[in-house]
C-alpha atoms as a PDB file:
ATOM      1  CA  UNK A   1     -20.328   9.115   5.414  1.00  0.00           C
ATOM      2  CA  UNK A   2     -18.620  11.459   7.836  1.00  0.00           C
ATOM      3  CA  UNK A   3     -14.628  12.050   6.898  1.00  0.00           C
ATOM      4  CA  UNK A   4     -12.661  13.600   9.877  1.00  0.00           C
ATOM      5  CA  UNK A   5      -9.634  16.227   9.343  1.00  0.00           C
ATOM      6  CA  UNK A   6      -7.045  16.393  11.995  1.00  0.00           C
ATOM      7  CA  UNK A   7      -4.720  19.207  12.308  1.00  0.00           C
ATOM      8  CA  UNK A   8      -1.831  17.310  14.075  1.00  0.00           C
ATOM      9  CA  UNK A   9      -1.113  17.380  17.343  1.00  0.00           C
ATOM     10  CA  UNK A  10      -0.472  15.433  20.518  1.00  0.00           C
ATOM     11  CA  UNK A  11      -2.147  17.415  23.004  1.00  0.00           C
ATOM     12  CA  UNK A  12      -3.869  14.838  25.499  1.00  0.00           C
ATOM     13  CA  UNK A  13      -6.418  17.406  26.551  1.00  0.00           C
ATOM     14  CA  UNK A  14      -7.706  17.375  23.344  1.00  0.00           C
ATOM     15  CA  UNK A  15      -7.890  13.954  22.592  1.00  0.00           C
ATOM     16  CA  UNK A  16     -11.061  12.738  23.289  1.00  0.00           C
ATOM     17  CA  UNK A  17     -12.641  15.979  21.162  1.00  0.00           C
ATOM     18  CA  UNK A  18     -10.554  15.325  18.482  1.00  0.00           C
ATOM     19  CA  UNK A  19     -10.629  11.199  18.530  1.00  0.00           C
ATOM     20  CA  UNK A  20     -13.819  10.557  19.603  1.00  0.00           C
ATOM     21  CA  UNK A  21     -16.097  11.388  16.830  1.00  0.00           C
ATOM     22  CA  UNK A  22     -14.152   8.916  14.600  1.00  0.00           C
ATOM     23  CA  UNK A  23     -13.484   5.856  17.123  1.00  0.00           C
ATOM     24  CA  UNK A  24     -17.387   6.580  17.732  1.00  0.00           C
ATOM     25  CA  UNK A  25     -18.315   5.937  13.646  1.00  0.00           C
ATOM     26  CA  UNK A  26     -15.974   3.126  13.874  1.00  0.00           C
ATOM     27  CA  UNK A  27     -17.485   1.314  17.193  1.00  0.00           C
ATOM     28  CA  UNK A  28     -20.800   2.050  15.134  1.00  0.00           C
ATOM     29  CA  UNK A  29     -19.566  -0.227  11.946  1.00  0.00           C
ATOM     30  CA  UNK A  30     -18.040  -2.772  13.844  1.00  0.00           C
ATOM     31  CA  UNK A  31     -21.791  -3.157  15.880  1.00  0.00           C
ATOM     32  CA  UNK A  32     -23.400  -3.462  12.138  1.00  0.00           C
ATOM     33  CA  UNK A  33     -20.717  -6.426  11.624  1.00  0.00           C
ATOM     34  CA  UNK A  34     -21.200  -8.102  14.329  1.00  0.00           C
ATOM     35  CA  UNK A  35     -25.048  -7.619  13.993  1.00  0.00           C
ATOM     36  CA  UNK A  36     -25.038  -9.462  10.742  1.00  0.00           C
ATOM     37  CA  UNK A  37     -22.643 -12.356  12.061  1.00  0.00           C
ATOM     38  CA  UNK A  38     -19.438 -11.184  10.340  1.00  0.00           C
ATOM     39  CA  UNK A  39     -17.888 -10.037  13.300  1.00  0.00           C
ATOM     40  CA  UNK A  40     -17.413 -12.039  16.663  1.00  0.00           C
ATOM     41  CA  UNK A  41     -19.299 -10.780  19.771  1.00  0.00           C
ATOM     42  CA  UNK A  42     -17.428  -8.224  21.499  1.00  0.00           C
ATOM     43  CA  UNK A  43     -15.002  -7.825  19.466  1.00  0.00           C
ATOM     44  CA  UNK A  44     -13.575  -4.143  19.876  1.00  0.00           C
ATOM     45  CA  UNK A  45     -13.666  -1.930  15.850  1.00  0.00           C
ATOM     46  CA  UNK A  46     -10.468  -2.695  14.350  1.00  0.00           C
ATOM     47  CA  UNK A  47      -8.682   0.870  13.177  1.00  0.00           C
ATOM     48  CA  UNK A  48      -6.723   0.565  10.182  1.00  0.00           C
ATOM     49  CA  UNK A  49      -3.729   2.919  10.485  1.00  0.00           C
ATOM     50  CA  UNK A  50      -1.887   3.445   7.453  1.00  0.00           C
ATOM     51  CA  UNK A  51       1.648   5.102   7.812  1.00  0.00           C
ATOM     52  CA  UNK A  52       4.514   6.182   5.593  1.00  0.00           C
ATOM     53  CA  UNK A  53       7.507   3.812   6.870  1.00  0.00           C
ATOM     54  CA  UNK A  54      10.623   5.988   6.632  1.00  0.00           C
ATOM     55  CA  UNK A  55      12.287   3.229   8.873  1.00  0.00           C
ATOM     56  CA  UNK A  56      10.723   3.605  12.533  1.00  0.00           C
ATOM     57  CA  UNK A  57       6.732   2.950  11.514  1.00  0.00           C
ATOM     58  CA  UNK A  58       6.281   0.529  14.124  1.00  0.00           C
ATOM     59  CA  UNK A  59       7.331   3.430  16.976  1.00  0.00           C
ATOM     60  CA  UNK A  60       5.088   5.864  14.823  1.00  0.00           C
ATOM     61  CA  UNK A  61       2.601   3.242  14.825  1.00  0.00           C
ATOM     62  CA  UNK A  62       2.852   2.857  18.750  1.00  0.00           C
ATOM     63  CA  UNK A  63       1.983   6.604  19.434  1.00  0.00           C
ATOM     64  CA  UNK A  64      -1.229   6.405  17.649  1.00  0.00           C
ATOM     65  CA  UNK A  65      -1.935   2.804  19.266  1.00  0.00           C
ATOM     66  CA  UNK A  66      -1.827   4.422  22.636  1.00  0.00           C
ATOM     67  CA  UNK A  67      -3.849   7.745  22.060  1.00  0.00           C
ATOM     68  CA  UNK A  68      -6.788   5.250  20.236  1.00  0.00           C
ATOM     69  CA  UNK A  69      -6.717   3.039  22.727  1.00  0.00           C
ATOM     70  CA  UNK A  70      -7.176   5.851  25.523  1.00  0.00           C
ATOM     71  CA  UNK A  71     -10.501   7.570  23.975  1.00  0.00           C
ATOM     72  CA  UNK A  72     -12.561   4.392  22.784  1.00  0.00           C
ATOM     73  CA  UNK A  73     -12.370   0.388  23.439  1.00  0.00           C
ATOM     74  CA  UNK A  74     -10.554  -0.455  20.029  1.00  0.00           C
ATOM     75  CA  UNK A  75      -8.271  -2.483  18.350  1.00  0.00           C
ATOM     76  CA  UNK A  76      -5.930  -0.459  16.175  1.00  0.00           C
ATOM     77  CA  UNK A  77      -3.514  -2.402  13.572  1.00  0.00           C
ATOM     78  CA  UNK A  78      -0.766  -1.172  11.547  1.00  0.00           C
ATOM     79  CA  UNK A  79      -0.925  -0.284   8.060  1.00  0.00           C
ATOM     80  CA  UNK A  80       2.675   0.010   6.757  1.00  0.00           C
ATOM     81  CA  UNK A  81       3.570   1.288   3.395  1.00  0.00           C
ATOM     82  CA  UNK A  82       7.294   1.421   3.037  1.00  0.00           C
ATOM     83  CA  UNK A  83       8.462   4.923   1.677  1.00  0.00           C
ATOM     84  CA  UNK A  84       8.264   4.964  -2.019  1.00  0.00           C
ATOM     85  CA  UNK A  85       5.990   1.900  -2.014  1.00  0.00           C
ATOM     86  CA  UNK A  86       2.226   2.194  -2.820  1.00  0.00           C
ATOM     87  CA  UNK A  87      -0.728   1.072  -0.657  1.00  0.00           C
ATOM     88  CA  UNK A  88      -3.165  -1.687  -1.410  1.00  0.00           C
ATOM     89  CA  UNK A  89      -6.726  -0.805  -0.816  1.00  0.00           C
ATOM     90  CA  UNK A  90      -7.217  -4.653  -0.324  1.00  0.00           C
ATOM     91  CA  UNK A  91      -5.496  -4.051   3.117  1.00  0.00           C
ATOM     92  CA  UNK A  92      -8.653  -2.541   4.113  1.00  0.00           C
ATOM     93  CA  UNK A  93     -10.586  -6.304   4.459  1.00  0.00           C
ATOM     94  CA  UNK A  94     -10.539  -6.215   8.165  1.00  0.00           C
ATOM     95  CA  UNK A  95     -11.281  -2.637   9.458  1.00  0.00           C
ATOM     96  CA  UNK A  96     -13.845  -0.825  10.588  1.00  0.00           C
ATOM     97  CA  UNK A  97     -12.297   2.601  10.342  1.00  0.00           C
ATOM     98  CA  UNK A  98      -9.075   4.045   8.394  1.00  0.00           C
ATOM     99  CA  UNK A  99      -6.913   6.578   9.804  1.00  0.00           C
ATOM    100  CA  UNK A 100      -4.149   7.938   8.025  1.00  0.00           C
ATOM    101  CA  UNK A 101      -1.259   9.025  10.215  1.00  0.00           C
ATOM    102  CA  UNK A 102       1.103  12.001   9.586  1.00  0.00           C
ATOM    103  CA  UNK A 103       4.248  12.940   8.018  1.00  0.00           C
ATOM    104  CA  UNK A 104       5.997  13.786   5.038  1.00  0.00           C
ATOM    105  CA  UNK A 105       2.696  14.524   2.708  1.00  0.00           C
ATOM    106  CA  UNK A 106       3.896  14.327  -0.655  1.00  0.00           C
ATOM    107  CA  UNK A 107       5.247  10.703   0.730  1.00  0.00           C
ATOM    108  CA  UNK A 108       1.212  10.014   1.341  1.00  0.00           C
ATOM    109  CA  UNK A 109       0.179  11.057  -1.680  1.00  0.00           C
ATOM    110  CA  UNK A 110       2.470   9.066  -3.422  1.00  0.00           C
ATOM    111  CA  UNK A 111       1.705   6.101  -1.302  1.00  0.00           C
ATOM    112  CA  UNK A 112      -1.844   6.309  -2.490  1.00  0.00           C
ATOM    113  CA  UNK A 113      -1.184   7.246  -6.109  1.00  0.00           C
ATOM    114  CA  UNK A 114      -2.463   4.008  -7.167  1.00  0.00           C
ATOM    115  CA  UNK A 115      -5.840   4.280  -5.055  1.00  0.00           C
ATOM    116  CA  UNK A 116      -6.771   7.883  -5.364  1.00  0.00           C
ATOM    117  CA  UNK A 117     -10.196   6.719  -7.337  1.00  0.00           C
ATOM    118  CA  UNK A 118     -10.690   3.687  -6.097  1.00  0.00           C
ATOM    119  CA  UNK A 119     -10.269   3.845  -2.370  1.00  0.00           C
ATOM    120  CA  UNK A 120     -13.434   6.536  -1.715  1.00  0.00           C
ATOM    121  CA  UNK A 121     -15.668   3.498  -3.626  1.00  0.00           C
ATOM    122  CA  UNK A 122     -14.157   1.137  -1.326  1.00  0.00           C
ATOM    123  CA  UNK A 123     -14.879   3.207   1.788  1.00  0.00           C
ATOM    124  CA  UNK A 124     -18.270   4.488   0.714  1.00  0.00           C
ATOM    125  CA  UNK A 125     -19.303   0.804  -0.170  1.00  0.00           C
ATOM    126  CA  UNK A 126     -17.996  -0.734   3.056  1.00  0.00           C
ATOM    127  CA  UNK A 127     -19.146   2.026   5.575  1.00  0.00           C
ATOM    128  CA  UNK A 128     -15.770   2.663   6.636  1.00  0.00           C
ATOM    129  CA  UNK A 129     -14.641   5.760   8.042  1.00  0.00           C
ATOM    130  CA  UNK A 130     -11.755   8.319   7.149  1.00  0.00           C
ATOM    131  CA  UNK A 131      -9.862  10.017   9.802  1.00  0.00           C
ATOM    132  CA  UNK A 132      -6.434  12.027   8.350  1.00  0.00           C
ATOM    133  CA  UNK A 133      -3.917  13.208  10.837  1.00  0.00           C
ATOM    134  CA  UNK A 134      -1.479  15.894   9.384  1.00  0.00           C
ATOM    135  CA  UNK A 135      -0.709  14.129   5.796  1.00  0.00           C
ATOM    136  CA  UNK A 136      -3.633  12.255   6.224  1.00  0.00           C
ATOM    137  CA  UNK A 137      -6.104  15.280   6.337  1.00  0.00           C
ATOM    138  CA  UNK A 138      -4.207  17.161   3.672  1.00  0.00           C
ATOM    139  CA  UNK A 139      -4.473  14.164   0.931  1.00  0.00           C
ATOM    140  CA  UNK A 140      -8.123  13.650   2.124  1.00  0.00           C
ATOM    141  CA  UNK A 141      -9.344  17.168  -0.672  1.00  0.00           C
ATOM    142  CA  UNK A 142      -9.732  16.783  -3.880  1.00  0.00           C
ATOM    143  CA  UNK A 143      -6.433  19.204  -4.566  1.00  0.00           C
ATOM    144  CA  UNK A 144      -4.281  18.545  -2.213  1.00  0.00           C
ATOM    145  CA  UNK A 145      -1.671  20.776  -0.947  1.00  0.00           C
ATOM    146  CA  UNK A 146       1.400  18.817  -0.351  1.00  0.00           C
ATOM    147  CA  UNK A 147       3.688  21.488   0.726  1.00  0.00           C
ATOM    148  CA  UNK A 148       6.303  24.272  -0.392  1.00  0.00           C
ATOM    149  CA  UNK A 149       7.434  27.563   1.336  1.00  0.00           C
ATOM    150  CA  UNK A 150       7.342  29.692  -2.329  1.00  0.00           C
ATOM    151  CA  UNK A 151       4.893  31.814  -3.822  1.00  0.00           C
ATOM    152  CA  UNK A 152       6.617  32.196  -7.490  1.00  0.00           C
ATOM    153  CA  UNK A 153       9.542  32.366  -5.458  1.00  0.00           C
ATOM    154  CA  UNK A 154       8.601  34.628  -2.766  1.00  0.00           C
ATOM    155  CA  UNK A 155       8.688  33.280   0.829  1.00  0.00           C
ATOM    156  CA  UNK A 156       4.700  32.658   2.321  1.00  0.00           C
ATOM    157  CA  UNK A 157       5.464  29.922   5.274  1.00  0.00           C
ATOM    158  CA  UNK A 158       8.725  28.994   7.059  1.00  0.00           C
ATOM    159  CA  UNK A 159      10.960  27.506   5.131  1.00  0.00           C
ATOM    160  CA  UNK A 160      10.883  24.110   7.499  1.00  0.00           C
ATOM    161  CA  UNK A 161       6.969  23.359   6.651  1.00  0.00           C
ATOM    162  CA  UNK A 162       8.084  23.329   3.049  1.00  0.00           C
ATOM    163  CA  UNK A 163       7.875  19.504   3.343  1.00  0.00           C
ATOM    164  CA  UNK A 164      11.274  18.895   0.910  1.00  0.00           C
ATOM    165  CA  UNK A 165       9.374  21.031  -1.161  1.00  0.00           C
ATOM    166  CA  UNK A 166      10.246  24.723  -2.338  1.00  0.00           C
ATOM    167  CA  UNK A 167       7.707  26.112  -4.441  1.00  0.00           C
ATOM    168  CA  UNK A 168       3.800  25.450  -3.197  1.00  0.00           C
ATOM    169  CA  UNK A 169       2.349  22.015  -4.319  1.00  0.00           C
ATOM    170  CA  UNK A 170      -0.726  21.130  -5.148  1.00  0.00           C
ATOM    171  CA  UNK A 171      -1.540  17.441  -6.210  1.00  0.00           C
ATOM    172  CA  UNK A 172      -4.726  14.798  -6.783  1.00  0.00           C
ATOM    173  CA  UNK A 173      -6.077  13.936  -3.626  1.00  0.00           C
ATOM    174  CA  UNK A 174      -8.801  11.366  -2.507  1.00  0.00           C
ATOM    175  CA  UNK A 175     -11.441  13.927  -3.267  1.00  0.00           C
ATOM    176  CA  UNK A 176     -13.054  13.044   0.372  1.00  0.00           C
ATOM    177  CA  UNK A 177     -13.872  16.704   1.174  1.00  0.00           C
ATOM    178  CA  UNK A 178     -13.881  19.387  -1.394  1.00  0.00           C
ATOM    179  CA  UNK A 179     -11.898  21.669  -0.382  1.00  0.00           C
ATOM    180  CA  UNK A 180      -8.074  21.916  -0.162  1.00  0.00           C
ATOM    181  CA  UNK A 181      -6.340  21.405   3.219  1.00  0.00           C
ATOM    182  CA  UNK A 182      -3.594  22.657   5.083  1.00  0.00           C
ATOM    183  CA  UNK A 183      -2.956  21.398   8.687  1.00  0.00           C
ATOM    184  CA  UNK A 184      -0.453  23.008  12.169  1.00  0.00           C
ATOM    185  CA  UNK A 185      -2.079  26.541  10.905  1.00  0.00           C
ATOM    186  CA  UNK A 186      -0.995  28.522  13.809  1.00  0.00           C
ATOM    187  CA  UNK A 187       1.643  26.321  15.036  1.00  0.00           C
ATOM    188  CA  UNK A 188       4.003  26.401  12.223  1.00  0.00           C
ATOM    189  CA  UNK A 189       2.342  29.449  10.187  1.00  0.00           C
ATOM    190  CA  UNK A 190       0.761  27.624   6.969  1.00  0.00           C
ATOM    191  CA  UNK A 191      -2.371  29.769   6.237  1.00  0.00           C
ATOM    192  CA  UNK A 192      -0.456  31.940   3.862  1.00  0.00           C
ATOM    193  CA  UNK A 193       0.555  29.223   2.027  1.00  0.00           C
ATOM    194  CA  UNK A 194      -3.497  28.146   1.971  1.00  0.00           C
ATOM    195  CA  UNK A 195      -4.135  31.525   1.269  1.00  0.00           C
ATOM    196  CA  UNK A 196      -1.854  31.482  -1.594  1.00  0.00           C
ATOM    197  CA  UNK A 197      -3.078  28.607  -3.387  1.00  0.00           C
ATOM    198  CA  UNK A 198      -6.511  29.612  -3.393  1.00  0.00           C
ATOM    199  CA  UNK A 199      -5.590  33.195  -4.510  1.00  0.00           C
ATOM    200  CA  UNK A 200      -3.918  31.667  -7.759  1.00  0.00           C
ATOM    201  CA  UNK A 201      -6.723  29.432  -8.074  1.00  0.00           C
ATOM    202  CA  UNK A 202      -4.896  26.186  -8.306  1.00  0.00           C
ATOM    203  CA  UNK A 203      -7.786  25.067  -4.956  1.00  0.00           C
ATOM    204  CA  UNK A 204     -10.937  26.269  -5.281  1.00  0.00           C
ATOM    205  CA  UNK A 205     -11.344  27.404  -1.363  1.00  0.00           C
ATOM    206  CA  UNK A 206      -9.942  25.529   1.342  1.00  0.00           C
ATOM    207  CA  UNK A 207      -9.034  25.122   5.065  1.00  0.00           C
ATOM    208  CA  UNK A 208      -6.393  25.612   7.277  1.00  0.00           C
ATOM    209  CA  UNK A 209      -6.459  23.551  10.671  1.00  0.00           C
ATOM    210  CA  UNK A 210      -4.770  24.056  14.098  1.00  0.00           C
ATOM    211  CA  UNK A 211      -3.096  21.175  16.157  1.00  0.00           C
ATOM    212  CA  UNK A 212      -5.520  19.087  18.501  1.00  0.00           C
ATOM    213  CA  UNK A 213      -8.274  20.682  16.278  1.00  0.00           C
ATOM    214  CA  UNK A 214     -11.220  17.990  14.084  1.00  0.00           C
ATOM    215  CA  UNK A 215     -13.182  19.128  11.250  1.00  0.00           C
ATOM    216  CA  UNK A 216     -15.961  16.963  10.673  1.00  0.00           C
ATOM    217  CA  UNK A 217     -17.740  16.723   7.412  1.00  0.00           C
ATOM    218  CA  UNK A 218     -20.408  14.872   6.346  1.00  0.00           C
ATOM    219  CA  UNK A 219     -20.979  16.754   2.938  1.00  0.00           C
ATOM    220  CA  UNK A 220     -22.632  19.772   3.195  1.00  0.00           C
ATOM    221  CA  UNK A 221     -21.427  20.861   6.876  1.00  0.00           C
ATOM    222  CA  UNK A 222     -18.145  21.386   8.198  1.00  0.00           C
ATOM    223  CA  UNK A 223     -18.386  21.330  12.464  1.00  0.00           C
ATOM    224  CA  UNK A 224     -15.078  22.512  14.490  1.00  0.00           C
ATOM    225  CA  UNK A 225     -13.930  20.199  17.488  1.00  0.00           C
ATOM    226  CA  UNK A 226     -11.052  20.741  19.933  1.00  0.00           C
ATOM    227  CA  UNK A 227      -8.214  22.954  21.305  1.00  0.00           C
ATOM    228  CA  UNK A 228      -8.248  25.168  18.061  1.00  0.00           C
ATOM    229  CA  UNK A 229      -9.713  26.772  14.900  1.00  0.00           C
ATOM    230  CA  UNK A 230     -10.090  26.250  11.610  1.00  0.00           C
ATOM    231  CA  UNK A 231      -9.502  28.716   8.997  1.00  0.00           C
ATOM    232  CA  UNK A 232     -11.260  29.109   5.991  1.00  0.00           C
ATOM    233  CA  UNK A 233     -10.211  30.393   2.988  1.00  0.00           C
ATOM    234  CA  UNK A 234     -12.425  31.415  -0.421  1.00  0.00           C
ATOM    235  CA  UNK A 235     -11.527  33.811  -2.801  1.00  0.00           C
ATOM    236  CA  UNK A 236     -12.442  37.593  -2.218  1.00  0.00           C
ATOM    237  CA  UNK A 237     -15.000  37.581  -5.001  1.00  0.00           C
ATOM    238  CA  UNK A 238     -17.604  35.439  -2.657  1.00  0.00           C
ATOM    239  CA  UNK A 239     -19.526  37.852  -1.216  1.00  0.00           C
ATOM    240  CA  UNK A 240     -18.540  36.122   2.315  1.00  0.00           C
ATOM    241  CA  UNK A 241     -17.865  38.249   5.510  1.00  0.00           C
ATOM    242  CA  UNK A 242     -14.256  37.930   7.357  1.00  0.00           C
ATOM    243  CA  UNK A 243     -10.742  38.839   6.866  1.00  0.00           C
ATOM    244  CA  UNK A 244      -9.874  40.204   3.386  1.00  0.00           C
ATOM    245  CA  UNK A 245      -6.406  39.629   2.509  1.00  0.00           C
ATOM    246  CA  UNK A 246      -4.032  40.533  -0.168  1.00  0.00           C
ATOM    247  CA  UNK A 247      -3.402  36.890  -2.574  1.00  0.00           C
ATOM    248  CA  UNK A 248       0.232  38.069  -3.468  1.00  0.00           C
ATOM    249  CA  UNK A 249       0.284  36.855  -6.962  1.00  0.00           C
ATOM    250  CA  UNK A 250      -3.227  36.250  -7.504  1.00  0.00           C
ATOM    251  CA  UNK A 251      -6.702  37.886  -6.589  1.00  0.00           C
ATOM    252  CA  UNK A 252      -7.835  38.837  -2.726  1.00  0.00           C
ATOM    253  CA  UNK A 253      -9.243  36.471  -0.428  1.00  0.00           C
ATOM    254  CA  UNK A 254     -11.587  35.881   2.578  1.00  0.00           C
ATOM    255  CA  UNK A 255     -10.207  34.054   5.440  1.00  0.00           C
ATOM    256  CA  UNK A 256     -12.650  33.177   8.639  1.00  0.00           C
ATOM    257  CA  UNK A 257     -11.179  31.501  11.772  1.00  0.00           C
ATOM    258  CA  UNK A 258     -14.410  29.094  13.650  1.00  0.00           C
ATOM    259  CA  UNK A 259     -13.678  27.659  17.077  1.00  0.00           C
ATOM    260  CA  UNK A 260     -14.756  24.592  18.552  1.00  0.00           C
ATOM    261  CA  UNK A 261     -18.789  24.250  18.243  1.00  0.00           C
ATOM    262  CA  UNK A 262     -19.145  26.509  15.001  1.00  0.00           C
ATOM    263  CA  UNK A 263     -20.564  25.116  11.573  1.00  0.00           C
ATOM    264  CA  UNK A 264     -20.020  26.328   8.141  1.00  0.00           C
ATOM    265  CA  UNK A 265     -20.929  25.094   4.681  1.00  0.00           C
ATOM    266  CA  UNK A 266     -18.527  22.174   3.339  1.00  0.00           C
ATOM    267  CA  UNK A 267     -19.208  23.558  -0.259  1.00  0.00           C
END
């Protein structure tokens, strides 16, 4: 199982790099449906796309609809979770592929609360793909950083990516990839926040991800897609090669930036 981590981003030169991968696995379980007889002949993947309803989901919904619908022949369906409600992993009956959309993240991660073990089982044992947009690639690690602008009160990120949160965050995640992840990196200056968290040690290592920008993983690799880079962070002591930087409250780090065709290990 491949799990695919978007940055954000509504750049429609990148779409097809940073779509295509995912609407690709999905086309791919909806042929091994239909193959077996439980899905209708051409019938296009249906795309499960679970959103945080703060009171316009069906407009947030639309935006997605359209960008999906421009990169693959699919057949994307709302997933709304009302904000403060949780999701049901028994939504997931009918789809092929799950993405889940952006916005506030610690409003994902308490959406899935109630799922956080069980819906990995549920897409391992069903073949179903995981894209994350925003939110949805930040909830995807197995620490997930949620948000906050404070490093023991000392300011690391603008104060408007804090996500209604002041000091950094870090949460339970799905445990899809494992490493934490932070998403607009150079858009709206989170890798010192990243950087932060791993330097305390509250995430292991973890990655940082431009707009219109896909990580792919499929366990052991990590491949970069798109307008962007990814930036990954591991704690000085790693031996790596790249950027050694100063963890503020904690220990140093090493930070490499990989652009679109580059590999590195997942692990």
């Amino acid at each position: 199982m491949h799990t695919y981590l978007i940055g954000g981003g509504w750049d429609e030169r990148g779409a097809e790099a940073v779509y295509g991968p995912f609407l690709e696995a999905a086309g791919q379980r909806a042929a091994g449906q239909r193959a077996v007889g439980q899905r209708a002949v051409g019938d296009a993947a249906v795309v499960g796309c679970l959103l945080v309803d703060e009171g316009d989901g069906a407009g947030q919904f639309a935006r997605y609809e359209a960008v999906l619908r421009k990169v693959a022949d699919c057949a994307p369906v709302p997933l709304l979770v009302p904000l403060g409600e949780r999701f049901d992993a028994g939504a997931l009956a009918r789809v092929d592929a799950l993405l889940v959309c952006g916005g506030l993240t610690p409003a994902y991660q308490d959406a899935l609360a109630e799922v956080l073990g069980r819906l990995p089982q549920v897409l391992a044992e069903r073949g179903i793909p995981y894209a994350g947009f925003s939110a949805g690639a930040a909830v995807a690690a197995r620490r997930a950083v949620v948000g906050g602008w404070l490093a023991d009160g000392v300011p690391v990120c603008p104060e408007d990516t804090g996500e209604d949160l002041d000091e950094i965050e870090v949460r339970e995640g799905l445990g899809l990839v494992p490493f934490g992840v932070d998403v607009h990196a150079a858009q709206w200056g989170t890798l010192p926040r990243l950087i932060a968290a791993v330097a305390d040690g509250r995430v292991s290592h973890g990655v940082a991800i431009d707009e219109n920008t896909l990580l792919t993983v499929d366990g052991r690799t990590a491949r970069v897609s798109g307008l962007g880079r990814v930036h990954a962070v591991r704690p000085g002591t790693d031996g790596g090669t790249g950027t050694r930087t100063g963890g503020g409250t904690g220990g140093d780090v090493l930070v490499r930036s990989y652009t679109a065709g580059e590999s590195f290990a997942a692990g």
